[in-house]
Protein backbone atom coordinates (compact mmCIF):
# COMPACT_ATOMS: atom_id res chain seq x y z
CA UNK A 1 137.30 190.02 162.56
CA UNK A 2 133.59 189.16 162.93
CA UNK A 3 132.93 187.89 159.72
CA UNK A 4 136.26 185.63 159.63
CA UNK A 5 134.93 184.20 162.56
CA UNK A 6 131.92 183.17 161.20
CA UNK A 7 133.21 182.14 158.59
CA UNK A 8 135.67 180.17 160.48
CA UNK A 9 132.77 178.33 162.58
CA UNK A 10 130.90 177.78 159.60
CA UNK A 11 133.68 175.45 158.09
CA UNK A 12 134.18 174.05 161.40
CA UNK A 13 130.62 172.79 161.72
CA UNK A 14 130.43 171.76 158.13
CA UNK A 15 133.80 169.68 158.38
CA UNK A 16 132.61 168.21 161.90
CA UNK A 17 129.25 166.99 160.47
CA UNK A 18 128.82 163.36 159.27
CA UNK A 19 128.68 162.53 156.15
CA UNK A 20 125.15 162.29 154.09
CA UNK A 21 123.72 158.58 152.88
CA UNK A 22 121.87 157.66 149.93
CA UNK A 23 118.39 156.21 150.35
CA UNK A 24 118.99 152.83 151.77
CA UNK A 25 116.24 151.21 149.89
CA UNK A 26 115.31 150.73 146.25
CA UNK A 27 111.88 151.69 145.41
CA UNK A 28 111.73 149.46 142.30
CA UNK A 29 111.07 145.94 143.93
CA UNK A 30 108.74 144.85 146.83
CA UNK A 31 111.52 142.85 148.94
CA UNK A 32 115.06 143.69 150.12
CA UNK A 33 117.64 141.13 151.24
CA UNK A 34 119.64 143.20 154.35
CA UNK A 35 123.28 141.94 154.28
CA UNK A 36 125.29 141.94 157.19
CA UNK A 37 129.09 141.76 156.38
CA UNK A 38 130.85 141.73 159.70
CA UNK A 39 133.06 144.48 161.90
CA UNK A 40 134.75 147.30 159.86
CA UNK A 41 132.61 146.24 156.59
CA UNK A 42 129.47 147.41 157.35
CA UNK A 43 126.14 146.09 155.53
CA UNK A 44 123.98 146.85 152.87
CA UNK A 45 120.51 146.36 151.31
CA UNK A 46 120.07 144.27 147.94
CA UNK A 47 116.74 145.32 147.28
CA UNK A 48 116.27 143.19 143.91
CA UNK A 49 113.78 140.16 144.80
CA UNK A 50 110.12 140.24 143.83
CA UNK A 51 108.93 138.14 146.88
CA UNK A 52 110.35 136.81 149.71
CA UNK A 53 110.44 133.13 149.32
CA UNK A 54 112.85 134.39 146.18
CA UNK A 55 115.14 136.57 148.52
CA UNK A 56 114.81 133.52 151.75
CA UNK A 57 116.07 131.34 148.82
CA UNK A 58 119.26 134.00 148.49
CA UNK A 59 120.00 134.84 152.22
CA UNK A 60 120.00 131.21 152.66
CA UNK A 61 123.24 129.92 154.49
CA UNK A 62 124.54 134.11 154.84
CA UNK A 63 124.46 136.84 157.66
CA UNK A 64 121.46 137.81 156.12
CA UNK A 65 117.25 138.65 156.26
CA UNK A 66 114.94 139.39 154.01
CA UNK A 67 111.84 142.10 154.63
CA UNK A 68 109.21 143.80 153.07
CA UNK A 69 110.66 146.76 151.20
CA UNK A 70 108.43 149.79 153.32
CA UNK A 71 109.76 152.55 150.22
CA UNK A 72 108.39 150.06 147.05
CA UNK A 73 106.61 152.10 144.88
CA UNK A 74 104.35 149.33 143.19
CA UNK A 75 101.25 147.08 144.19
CA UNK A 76 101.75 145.62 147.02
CA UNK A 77 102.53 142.12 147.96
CA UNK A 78 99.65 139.58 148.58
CA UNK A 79 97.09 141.79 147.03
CA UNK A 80 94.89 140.43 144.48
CA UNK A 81 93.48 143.04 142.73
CA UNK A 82 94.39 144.24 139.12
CA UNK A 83 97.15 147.11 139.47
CA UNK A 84 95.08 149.53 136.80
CA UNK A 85 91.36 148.20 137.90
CA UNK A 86 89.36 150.73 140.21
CA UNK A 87 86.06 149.50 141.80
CA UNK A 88 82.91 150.74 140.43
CA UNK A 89 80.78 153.58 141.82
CA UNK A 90 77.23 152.79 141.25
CA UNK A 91 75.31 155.59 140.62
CA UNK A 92 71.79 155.92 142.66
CA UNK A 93 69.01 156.88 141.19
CA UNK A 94 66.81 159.90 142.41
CA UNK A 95 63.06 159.37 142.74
């Protein structure tokens, strides 16, 4: 009688739980256009633009805004440097 119990709660908690989401943002570009579609539909992320002038130009005239993507995995935007160029370490001499 225990264990059905248990068992019983265990469904109950599992069925009662909300459901799981996906990551909302797409680690492959730097900027992601958030879509808002209105009551009952929700919103989504479009995280497809390479800079934000290109996703402004997009959310242009929508219920939308554009932001920096915080989970992008590449360089980041505005810097300058070469992706695969590290600074060099001089070496000191000893005397």
């Amino acid at each position: 009688m225990r264990t059905q119990l248990c068992i019983l709660l265990a469904v109950g908690m599992m069925l009662g739980s909300p459901a799981a989401h996906a990551q909302t943002y797409s680690p492959d570009h730097p900027v992601c256009m958030h879509v808002f579609t209105g009551p009952g539909g929700g919103d989504y992320f479009d995280c497809s633009f390479v800079s934000l002038p290109q996703c402004r130009a997009s959310a242009s005239g929508r219920a939308a805004m554009c932001d920096v993507n915080p989970y992008y995995g590449g360089r980041q935007i505005g810097s300058r440097r070469h992706p695969h160029r590290h600074p060099r370490h001089h070496r000191r001499s000893r005397r």
